[in-house]
PDB file of N, CA and C in Angstrom:
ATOM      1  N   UNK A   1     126.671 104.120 113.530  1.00  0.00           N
ATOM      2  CA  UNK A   1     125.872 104.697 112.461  1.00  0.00           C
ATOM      3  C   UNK A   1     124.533 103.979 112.405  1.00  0.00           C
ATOM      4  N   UNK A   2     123.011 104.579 112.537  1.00  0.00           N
ATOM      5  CA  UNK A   2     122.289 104.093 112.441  1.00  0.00           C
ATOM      6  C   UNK A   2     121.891 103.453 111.203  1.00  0.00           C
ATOM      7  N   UNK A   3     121.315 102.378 110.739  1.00  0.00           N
ATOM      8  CA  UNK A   3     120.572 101.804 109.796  1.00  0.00           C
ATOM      9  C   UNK A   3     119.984 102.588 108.490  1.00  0.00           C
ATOM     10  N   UNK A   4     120.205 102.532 107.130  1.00  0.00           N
ATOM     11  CA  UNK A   4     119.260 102.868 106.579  1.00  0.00           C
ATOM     12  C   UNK A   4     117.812 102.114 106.459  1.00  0.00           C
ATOM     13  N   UNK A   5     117.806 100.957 106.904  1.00  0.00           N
ATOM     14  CA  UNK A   5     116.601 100.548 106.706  1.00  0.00           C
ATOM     15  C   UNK A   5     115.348 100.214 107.862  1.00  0.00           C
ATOM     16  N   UNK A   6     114.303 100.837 107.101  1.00  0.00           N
ATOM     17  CA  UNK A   6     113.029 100.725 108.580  1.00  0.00           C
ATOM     18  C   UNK A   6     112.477  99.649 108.099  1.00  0.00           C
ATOM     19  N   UNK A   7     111.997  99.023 109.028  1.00  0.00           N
ATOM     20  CA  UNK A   7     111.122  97.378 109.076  1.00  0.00           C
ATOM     21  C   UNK A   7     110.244  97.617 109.621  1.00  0.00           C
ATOM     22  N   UNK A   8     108.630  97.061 109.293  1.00  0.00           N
ATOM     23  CA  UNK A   8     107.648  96.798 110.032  1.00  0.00           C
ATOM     24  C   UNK A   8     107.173  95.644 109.771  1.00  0.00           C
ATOM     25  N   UNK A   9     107.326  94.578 110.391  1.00  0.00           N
ATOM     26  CA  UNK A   9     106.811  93.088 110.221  1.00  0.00           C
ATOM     27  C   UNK A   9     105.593  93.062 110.873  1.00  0.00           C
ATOM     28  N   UNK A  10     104.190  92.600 110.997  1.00  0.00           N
ATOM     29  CA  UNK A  10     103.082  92.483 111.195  1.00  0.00           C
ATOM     30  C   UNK A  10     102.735  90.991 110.753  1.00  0.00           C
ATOM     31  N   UNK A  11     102.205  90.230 111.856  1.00  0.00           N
ATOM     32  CA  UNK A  11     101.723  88.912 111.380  1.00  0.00           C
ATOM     33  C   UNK A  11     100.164  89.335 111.739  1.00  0.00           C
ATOM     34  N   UNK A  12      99.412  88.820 110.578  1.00  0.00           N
ATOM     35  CA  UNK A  12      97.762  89.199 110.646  1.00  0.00           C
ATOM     36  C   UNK A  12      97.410  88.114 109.948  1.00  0.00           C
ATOM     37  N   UNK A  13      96.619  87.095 111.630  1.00  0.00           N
ATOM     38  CA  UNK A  13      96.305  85.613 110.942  1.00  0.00           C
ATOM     39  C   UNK A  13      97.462  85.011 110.236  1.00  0.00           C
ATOM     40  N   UNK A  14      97.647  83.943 109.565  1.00  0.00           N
ATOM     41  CA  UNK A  14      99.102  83.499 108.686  1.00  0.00           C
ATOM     42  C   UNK A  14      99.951  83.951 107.944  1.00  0.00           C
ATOM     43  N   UNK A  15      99.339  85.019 107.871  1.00  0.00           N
ATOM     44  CA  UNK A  15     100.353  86.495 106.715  1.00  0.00           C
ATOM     45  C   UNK A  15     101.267  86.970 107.455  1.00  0.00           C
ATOM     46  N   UNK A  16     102.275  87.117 106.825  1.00  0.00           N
ATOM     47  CA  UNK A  16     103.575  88.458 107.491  1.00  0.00           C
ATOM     48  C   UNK A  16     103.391  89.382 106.783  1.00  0.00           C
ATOM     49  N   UNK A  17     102.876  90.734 107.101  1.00  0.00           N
ATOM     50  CA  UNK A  17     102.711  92.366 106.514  1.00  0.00           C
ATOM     51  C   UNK A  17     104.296  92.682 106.772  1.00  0.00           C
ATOM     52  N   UNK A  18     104.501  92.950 105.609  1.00  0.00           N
ATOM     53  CA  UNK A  18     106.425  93.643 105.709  1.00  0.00           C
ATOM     54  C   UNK A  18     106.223  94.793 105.087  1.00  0.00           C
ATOM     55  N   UNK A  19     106.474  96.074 105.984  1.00  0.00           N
ATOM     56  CA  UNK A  19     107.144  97.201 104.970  1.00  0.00           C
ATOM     57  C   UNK A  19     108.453  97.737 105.495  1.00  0.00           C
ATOM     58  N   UNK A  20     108.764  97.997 103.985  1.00  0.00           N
ATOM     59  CA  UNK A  20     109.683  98.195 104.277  1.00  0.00           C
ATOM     60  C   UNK A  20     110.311 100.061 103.890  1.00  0.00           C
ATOM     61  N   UNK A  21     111.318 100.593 104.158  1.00  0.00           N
ATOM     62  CA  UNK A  21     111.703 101.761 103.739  1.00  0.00           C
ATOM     63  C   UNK A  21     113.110 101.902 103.783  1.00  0.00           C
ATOM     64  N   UNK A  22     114.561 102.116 102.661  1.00  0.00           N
ATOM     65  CA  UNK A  22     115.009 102.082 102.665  1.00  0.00           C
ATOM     66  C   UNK A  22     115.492 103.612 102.097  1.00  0.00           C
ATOM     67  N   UNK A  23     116.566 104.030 103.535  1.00  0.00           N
ATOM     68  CA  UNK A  23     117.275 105.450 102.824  1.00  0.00           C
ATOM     69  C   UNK A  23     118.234 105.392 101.362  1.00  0.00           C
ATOM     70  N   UNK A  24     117.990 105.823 100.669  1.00  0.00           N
ATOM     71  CA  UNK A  24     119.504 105.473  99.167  1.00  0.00           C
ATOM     72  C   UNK A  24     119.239 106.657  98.796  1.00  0.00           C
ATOM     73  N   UNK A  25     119.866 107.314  98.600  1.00  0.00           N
ATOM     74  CA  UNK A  25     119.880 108.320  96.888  1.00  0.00           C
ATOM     75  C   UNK A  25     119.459 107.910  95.223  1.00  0.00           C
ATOM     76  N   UNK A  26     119.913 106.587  95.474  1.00  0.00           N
ATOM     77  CA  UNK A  26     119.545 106.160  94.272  1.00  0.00           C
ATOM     78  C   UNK A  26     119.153 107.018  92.969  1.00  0.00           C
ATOM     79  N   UNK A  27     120.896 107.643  92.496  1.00  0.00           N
ATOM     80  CA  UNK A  27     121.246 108.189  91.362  1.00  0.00           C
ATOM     81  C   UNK A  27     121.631 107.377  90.327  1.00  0.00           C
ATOM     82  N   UNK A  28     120.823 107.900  89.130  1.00  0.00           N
ATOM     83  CA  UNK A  28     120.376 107.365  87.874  1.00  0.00           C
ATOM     84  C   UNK A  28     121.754 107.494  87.040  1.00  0.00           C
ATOM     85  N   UNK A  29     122.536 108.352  87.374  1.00  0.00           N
ATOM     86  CA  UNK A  29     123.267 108.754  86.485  1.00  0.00           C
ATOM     87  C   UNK A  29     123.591 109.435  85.335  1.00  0.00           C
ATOM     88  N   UNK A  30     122.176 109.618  85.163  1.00  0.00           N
ATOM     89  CA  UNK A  30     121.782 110.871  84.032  1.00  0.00           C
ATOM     90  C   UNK A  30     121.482 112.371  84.819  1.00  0.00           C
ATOM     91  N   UNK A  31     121.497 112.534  85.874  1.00  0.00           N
ATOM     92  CA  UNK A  31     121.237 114.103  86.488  1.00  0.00           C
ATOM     93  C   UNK A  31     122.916 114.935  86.548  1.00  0.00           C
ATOM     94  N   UNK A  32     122.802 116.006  86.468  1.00  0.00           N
ATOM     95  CA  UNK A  32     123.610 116.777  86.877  1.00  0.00           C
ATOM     96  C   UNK A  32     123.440 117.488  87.711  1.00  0.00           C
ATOM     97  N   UNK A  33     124.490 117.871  88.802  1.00  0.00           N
ATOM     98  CA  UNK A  33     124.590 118.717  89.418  1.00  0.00           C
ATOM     99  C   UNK A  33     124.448 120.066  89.276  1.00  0.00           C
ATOM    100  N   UNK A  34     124.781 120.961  90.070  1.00  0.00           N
ATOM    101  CA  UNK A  34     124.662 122.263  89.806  1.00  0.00           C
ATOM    102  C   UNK A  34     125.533 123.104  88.851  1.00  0.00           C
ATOM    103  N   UNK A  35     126.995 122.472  89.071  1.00  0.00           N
ATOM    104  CA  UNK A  35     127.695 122.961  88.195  1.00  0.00           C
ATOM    105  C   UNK A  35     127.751 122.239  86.720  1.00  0.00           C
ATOM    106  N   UNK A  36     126.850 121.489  86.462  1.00  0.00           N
ATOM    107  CA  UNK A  36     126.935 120.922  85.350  1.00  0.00           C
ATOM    108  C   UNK A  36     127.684 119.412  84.684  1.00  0.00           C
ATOM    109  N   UNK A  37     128.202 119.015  85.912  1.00  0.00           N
ATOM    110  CA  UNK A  37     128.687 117.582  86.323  1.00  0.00           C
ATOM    111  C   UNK A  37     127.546 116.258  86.238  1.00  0.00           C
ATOM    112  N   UNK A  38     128.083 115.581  85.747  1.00  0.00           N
ATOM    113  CA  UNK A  38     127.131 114.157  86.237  1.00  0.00           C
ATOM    114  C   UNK A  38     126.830 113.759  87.031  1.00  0.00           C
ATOM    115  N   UNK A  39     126.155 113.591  87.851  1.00  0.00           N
ATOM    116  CA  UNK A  39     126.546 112.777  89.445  1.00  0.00           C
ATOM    117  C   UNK A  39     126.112 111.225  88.895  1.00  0.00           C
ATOM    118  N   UNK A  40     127.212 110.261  89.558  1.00  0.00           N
ATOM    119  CA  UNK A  40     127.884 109.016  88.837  1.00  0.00           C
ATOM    120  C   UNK A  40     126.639 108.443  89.533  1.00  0.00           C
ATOM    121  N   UNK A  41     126.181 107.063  88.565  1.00  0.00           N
ATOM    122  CA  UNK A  41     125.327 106.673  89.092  1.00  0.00           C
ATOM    123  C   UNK A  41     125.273 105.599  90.726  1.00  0.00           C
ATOM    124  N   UNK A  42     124.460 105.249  91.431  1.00  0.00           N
ATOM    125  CA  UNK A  42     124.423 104.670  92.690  1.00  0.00           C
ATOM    126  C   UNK A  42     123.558 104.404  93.077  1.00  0.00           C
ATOM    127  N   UNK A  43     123.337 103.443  93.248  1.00  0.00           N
ATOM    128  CA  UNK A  43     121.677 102.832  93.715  1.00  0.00           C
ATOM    129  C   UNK A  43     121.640 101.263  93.895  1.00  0.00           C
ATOM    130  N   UNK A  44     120.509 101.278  94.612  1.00  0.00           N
ATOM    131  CA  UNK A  44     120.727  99.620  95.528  1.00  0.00           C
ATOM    132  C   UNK A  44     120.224  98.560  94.224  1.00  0.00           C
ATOM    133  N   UNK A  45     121.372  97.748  93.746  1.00  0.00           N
ATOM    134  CA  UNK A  45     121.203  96.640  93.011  1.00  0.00           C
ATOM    135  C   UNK A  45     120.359  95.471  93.377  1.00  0.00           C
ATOM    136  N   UNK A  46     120.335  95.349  94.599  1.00  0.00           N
ATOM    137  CA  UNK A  46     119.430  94.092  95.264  1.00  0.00           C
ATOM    138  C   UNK A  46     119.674  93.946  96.442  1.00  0.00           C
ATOM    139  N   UNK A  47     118.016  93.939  96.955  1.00  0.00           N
ATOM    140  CA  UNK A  47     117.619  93.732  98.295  1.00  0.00           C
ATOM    141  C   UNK A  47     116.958  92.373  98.370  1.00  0.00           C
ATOM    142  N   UNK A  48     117.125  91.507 100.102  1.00  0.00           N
ATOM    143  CA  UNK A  48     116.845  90.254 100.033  1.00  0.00           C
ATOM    144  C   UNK A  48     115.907  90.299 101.828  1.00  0.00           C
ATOM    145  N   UNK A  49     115.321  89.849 101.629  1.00  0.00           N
ATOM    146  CA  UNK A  49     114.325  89.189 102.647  1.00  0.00           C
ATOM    147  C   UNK A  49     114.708  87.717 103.373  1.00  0.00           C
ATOM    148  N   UNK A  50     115.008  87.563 104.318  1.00  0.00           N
ATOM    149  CA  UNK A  50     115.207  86.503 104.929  1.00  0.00           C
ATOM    150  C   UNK A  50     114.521  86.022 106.163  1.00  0.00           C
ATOM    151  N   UNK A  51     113.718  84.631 106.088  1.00  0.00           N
ATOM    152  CA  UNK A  51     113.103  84.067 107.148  1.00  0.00           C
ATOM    153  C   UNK A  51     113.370  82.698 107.356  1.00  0.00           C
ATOM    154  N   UNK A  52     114.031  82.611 108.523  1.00  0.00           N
ATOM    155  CA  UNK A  52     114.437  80.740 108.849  1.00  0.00           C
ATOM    156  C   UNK A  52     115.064  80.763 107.787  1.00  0.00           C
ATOM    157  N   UNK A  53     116.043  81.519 107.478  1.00  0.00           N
ATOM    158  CA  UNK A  53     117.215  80.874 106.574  1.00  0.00           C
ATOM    159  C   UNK A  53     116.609  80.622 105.256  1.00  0.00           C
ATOM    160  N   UNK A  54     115.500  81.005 104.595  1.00  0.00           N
ATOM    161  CA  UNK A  54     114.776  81.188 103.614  1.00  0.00           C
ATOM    162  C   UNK A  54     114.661  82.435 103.020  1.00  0.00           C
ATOM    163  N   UNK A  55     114.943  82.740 101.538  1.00  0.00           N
ATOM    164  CA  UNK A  55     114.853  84.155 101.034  1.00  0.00           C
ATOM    165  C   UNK A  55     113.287  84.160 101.192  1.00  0.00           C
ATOM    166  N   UNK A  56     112.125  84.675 101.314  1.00  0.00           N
ATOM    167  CA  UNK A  56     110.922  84.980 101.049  1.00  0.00           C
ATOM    168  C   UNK A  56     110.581  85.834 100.182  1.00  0.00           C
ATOM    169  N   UNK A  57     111.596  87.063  99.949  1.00  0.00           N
ATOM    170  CA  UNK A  57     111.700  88.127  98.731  1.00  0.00           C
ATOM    171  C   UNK A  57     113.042  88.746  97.991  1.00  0.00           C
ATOM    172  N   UNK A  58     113.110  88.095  96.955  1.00  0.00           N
ATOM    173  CA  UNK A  58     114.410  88.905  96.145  1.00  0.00           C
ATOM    174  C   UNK A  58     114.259  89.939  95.303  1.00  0.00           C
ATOM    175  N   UNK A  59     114.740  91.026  94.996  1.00  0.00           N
ATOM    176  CA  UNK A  59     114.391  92.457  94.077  1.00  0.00           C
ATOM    177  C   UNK A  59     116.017  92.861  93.962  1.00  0.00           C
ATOM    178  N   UNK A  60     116.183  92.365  92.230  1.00  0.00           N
ATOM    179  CA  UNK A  60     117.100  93.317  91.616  1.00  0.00           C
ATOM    180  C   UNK A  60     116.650  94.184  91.035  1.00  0.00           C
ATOM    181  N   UNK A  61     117.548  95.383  91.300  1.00  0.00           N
ATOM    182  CA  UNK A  61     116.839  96.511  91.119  1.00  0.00           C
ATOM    183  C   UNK A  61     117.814  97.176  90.027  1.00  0.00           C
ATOM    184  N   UNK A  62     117.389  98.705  89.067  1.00  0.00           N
ATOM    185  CA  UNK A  62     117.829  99.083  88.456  1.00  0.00           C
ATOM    186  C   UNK A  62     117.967 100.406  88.800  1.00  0.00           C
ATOM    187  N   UNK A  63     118.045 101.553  87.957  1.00  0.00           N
ATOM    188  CA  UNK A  63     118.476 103.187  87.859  1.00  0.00           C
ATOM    189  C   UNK A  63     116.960 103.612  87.969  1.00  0.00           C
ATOM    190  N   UNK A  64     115.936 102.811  87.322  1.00  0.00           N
ATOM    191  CA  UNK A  64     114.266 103.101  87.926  1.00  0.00           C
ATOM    192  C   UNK A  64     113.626 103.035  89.185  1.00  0.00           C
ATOM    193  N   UNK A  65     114.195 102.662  90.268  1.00  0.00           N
ATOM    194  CA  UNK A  65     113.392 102.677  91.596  1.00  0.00           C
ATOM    195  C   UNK A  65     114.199 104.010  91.774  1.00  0.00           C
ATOM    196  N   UNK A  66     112.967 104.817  92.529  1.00  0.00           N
ATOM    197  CA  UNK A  66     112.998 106.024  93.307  1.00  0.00           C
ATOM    198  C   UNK A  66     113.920 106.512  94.399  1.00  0.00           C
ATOM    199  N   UNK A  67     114.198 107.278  94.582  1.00  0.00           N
ATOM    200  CA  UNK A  67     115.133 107.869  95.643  1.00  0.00           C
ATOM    201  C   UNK A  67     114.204 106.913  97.197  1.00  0.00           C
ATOM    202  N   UNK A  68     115.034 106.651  98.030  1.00  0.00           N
ATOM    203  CA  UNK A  68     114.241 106.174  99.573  1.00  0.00           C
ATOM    204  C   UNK A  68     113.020 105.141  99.044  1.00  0.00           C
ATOM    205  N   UNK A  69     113.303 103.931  98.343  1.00  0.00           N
ATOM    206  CA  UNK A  69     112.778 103.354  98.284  1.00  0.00           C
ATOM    207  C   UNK A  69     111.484 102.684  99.085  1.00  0.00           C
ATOM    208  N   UNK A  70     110.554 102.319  98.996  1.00  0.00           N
ATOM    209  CA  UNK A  70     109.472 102.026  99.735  1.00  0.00           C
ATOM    210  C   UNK A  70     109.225 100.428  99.323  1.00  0.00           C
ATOM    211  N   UNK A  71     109.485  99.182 100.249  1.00  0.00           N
ATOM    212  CA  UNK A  71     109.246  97.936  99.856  1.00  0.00           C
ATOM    213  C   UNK A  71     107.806  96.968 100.660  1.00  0.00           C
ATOM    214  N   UNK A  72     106.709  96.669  99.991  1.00  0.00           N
ATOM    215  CA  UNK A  72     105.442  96.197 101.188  1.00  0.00           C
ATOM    216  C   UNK A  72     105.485  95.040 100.048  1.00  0.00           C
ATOM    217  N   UNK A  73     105.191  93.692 101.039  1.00  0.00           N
ATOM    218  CA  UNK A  73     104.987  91.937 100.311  1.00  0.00           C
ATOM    219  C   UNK A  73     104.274  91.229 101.967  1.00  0.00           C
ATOM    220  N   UNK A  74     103.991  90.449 101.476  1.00  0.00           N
ATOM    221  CA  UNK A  74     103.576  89.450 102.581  1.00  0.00           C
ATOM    222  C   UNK A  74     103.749  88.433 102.108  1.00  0.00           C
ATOM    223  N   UNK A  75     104.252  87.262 103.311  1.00  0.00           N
ATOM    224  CA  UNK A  75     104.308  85.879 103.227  1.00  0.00           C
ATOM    225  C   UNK A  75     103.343  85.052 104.742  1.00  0.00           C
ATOM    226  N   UNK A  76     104.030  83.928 103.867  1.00  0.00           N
ATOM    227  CA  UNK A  76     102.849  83.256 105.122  1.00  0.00           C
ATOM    228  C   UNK A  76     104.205  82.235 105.302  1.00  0.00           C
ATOM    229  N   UNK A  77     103.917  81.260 107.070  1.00  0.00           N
ATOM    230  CA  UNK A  77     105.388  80.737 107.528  1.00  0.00           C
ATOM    231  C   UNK A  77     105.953  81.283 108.871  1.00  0.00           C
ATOM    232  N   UNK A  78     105.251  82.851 109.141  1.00  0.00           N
ATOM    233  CA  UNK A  78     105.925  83.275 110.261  1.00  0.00           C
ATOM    234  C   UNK A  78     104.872  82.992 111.449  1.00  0.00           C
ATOM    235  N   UNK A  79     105.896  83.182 112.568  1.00  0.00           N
ATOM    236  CA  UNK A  79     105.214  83.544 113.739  1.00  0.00           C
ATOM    237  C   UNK A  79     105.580  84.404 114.727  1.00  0.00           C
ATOM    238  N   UNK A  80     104.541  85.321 115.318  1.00  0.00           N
ATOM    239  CA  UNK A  80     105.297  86.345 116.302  1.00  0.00           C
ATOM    240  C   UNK A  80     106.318  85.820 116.833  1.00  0.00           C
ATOM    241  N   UNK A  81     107.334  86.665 116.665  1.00  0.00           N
ATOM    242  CA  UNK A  81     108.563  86.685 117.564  1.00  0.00           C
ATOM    243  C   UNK A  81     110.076  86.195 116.638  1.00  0.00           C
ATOM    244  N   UNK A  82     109.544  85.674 115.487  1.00  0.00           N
ATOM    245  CA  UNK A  82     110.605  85.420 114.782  1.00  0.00           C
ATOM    246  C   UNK A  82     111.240  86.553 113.795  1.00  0.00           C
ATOM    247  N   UNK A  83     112.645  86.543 113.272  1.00  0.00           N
ATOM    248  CA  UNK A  83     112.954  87.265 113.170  1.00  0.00           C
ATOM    249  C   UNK A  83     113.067  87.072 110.830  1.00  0.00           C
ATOM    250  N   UNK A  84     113.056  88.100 110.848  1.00  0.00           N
ATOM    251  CA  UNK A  84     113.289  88.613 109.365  1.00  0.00           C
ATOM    252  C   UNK A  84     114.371  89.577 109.101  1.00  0.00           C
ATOM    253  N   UNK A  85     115.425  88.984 108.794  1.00  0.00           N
ATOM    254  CA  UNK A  85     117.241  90.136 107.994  1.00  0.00           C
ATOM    255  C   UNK A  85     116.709  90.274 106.840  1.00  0.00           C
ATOM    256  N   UNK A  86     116.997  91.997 106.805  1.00  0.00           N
ATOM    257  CA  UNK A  86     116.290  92.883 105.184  1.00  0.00           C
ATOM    258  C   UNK A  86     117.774  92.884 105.019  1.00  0.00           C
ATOM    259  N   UNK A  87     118.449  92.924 104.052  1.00  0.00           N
ATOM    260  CA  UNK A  87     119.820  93.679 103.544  1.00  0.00           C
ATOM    261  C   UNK A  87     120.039  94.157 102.096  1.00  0.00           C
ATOM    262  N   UNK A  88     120.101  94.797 101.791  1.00  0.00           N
ATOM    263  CA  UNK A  88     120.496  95.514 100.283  1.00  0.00           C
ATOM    264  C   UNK A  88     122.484  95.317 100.154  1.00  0.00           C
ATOM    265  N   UNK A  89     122.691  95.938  98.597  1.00  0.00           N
ATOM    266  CA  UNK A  89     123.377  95.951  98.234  1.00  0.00           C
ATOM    267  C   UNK A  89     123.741  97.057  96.993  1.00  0.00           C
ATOM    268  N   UNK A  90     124.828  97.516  97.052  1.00  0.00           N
ATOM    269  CA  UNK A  90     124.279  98.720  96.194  1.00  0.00           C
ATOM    270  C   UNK A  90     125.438  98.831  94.473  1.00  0.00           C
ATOM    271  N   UNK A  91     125.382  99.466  93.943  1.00  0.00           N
ATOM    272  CA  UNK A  91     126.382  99.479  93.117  1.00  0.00           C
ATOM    273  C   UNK A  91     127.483 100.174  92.867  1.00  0.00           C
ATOM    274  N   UNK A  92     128.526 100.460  94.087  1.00  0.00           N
ATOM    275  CA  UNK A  92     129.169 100.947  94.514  1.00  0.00           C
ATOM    276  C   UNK A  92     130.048 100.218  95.271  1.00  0.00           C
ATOM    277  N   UNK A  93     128.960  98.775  95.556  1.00  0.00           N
ATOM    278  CA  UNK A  93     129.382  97.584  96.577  1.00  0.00           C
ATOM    279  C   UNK A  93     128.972  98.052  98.232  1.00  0.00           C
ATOM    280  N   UNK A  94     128.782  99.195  98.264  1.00  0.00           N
ATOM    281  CA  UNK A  94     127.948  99.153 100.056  1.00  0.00           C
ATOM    282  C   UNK A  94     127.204  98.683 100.135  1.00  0.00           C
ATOM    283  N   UNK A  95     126.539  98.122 101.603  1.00  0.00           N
ATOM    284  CA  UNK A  95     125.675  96.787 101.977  1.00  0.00           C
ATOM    285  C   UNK A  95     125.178  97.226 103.109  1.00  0.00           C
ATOM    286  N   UNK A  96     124.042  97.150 103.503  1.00  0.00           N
ATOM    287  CA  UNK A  96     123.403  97.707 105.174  1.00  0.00           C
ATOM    288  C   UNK A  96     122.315  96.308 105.348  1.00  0.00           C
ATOM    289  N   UNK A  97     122.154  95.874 106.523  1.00  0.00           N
ATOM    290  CA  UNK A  97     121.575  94.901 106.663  1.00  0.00           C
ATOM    291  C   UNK A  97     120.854  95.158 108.242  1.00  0.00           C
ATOM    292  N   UNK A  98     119.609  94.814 108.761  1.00  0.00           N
ATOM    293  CA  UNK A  98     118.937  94.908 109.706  1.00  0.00           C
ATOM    294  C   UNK A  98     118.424  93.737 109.979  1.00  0.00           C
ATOM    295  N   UNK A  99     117.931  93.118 111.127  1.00  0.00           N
ATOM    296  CA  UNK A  99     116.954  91.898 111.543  1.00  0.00           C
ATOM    297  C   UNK A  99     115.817  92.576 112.277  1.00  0.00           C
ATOM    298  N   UNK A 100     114.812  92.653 111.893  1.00  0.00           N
ATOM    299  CA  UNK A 100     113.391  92.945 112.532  1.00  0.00           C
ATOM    300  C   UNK A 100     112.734  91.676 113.349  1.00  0.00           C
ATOM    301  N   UNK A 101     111.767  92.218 114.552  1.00  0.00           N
ATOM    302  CA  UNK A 101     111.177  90.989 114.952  1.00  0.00           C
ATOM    303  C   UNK A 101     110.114  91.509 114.173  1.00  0.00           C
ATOM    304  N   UNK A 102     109.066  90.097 113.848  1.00  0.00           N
ATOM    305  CA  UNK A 102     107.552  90.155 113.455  1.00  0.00           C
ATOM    306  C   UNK A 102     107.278  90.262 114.459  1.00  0.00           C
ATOM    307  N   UNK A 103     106.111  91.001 114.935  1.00  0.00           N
ATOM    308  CA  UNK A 103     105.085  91.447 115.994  1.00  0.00           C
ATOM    309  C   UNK A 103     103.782  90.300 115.641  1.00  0.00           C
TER     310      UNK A 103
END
């Protein structure tokens, strides 16, 4: 099964450019379906950034971030070729995790 999550790491000069894009549904729990049902809520509780064994970005998240989330931060610390693990977590308890190289 492929990844929900896309990575673009970019080092420009001492900065790491990270974006990020994560597939979720990320249901609020207040919509209904067609037939008039709830659809139960689900959505990524927290996503983590990891470099050299260092978080660089933590985001708990709530029922307010958007469907296919969109995540952009920069740090400074990297260097081409090293690697950065994005992983979420959701409230349902599913977990998807990727390692990107920085370019």
């Amino acid at each position: 099964m492929a990844s929900s999550i896309r990575v673009r790491a970019v080092l420009n000069g001492d900065i790491a450019e990270v974006q990020t894009l994560i597939q979720h549904p990320m249901d609020t729990g207040l919509v209904r379906d067609a037939k008039g049902e709830v659809i139960p809520a689900h959505y990524i509780q927290q996503v983590t950034f990891v470099h050299k064994d260092k978080t660089v970005f933590l985001a708990d998240w709530g029922t307010a971030v958007s469907k296919d989330p969109y995540v952009k931060f920069a740090f400074k610390g990297a260097a081409k070729g090293d690697e950065l693990k994005v992983s979420w977590v959701d409230s349902k308890g599913a977990t998807d995790s990727l390692t990107a190289t920085i370019q």
